[in-house]
C-alpha atoms as a PDB file:
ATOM      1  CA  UNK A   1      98.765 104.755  65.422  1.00  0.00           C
ATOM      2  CA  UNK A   2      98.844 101.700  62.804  1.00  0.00           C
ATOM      3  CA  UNK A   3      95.624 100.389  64.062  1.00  0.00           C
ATOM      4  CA  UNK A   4      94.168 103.922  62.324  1.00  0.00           C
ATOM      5  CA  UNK A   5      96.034 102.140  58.769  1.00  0.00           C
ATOM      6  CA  UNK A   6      92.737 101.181  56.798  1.00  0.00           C
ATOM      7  CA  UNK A   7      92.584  98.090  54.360  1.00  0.00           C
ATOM      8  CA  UNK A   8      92.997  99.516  50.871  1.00  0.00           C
ATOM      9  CA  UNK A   9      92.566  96.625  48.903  1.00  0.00           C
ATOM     10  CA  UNK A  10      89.788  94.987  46.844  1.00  0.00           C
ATOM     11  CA  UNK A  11      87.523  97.819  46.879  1.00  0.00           C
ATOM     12  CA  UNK A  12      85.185 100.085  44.941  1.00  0.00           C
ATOM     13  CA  UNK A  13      86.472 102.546  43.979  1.00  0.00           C
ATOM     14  CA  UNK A  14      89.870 101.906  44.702  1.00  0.00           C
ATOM     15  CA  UNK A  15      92.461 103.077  46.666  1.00  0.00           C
ATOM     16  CA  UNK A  16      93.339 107.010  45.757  1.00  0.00           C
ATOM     17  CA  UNK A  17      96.882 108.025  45.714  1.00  0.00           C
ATOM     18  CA  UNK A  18      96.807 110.079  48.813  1.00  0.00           C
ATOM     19  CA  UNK A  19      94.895 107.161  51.105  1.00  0.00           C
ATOM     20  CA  UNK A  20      98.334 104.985  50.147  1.00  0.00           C
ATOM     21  CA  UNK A  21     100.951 108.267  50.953  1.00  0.00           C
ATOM     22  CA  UNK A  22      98.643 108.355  54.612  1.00  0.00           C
ATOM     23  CA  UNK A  23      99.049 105.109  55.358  1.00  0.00           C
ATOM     24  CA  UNK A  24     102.793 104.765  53.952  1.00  0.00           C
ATOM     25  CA  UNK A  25     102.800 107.910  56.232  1.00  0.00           C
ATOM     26  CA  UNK A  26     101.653 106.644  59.181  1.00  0.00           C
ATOM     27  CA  UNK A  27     103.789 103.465  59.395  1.00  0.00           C
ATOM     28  CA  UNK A  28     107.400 105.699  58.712  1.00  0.00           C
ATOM     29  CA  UNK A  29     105.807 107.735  62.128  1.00  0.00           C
ATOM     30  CA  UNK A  30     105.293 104.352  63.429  1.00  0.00           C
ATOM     31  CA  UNK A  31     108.132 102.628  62.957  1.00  0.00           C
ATOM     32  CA  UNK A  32     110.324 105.952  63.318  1.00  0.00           C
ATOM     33  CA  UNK A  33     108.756 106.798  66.549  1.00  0.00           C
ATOM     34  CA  UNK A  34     108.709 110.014  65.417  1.00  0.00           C
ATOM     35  CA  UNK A  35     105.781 112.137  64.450  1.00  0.00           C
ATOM     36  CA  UNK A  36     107.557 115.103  62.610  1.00  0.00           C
ATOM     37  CA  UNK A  37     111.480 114.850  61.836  1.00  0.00           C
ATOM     38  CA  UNK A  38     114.408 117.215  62.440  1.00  0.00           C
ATOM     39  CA  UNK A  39     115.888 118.954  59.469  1.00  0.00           C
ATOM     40  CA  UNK A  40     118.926 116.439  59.964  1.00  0.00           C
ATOM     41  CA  UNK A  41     116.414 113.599  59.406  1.00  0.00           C
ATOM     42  CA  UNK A  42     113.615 114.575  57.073  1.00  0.00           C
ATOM     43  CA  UNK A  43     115.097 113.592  53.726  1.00  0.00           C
ATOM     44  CA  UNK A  44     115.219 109.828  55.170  1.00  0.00           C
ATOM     45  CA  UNK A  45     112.040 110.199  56.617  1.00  0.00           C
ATOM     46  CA  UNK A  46     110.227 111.501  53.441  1.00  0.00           C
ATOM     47  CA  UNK A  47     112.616 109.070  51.587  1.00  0.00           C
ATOM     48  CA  UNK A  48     111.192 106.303  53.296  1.00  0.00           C
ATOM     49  CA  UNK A  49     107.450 107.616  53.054  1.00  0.00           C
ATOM     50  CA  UNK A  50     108.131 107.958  49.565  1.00  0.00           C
ATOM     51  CA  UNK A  51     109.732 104.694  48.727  1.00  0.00           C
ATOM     52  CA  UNK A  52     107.127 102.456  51.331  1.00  0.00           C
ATOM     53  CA  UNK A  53     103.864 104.494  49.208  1.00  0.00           C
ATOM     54  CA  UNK A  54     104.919 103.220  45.879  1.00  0.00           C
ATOM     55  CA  UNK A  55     105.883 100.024  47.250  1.00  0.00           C
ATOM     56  CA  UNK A  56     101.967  99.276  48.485  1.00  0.00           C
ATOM     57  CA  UNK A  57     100.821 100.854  45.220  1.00  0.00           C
ATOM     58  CA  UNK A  58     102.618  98.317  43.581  1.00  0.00           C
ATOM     59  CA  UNK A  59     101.574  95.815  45.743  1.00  0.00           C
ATOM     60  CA  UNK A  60      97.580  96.562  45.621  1.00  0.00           C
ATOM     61  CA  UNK A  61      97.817  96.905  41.502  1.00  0.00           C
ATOM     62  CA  UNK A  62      99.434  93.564  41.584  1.00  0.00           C
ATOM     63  CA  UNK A  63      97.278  91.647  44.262  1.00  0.00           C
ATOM     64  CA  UNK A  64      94.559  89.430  42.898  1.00  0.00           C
ATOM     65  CA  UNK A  65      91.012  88.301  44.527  1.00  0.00           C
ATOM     66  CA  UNK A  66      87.820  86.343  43.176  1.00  0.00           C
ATOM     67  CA  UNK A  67      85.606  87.564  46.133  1.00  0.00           C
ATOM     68  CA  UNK A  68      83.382  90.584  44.771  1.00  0.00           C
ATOM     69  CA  UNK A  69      84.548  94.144  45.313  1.00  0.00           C
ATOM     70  CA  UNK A  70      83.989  96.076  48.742  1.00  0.00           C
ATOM     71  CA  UNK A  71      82.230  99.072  48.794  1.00  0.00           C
ATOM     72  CA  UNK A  72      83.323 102.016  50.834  1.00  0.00           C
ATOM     73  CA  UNK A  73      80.418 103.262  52.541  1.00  0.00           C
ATOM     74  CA  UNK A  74      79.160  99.703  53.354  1.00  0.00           C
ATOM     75  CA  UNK A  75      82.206  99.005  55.238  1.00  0.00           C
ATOM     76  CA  UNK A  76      82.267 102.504  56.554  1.00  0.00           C
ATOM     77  CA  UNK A  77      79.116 101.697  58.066  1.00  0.00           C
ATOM     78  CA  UNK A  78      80.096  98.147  59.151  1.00  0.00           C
ATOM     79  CA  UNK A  79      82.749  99.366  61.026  1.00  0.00           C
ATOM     80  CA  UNK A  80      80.864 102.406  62.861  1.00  0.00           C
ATOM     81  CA  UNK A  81      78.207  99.884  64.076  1.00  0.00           C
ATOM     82  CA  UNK A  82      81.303  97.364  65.230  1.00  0.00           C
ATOM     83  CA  UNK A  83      82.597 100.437  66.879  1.00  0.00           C
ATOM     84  CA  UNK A  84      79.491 101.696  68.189  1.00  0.00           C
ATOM     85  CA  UNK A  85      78.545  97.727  69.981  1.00  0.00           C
ATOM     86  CA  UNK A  86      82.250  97.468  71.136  1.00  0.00           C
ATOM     87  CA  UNK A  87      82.399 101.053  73.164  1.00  0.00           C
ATOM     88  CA  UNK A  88      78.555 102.283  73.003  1.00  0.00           C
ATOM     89  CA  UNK A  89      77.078 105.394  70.679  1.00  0.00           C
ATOM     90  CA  UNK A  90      79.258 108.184  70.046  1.00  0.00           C
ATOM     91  CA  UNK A  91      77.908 111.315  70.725  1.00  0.00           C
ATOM     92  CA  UNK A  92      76.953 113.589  68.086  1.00  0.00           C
END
């Protein structure tokens, strides 16, 4: 599940609200071990989702880099082609 977390820093354009809340998101499920809480636990859960999202928000406004920005598609693509030597084409 966290290997599905993208990098969300130093890119053009950056990182959109909702891309943080996924990830935040998907580590809480992670970490939880569970995929959708009980009544008796969804305030934590969403608590925690809540508190770990503006927590990396924070932490990507406040992160600093000289290397040149990233752009989306171009690593997109980078990673398809990684993807597609490491397990062969996809079909379409």
């Amino acid at each position: 599940m966290c290997r599905n977390i993208k990098p969300l820093f130093h890119f053009e354009p950056g990182a959109t609200d909702e891309e943080i809340h996924a990830a935040a998101l998907q580590f809480v499920r992670k970490i939880s071990g569970i995929n959708r809480p009980s009544r008796a636990n969804e305030a934590t859960f969403n608590q925690a989702v809540d508190e770990i999202t503006r927590i990396s928000a924070q932490l990507l406004n406040e992160l600093e880099s000289s290397a040149p920005l990233k752009n989306r598609q171009e690593e997109e693509l980078r990673a398809k082609e990684r993807s597609a030597r490491r397990f062969g084409a996809t079909p379409r």
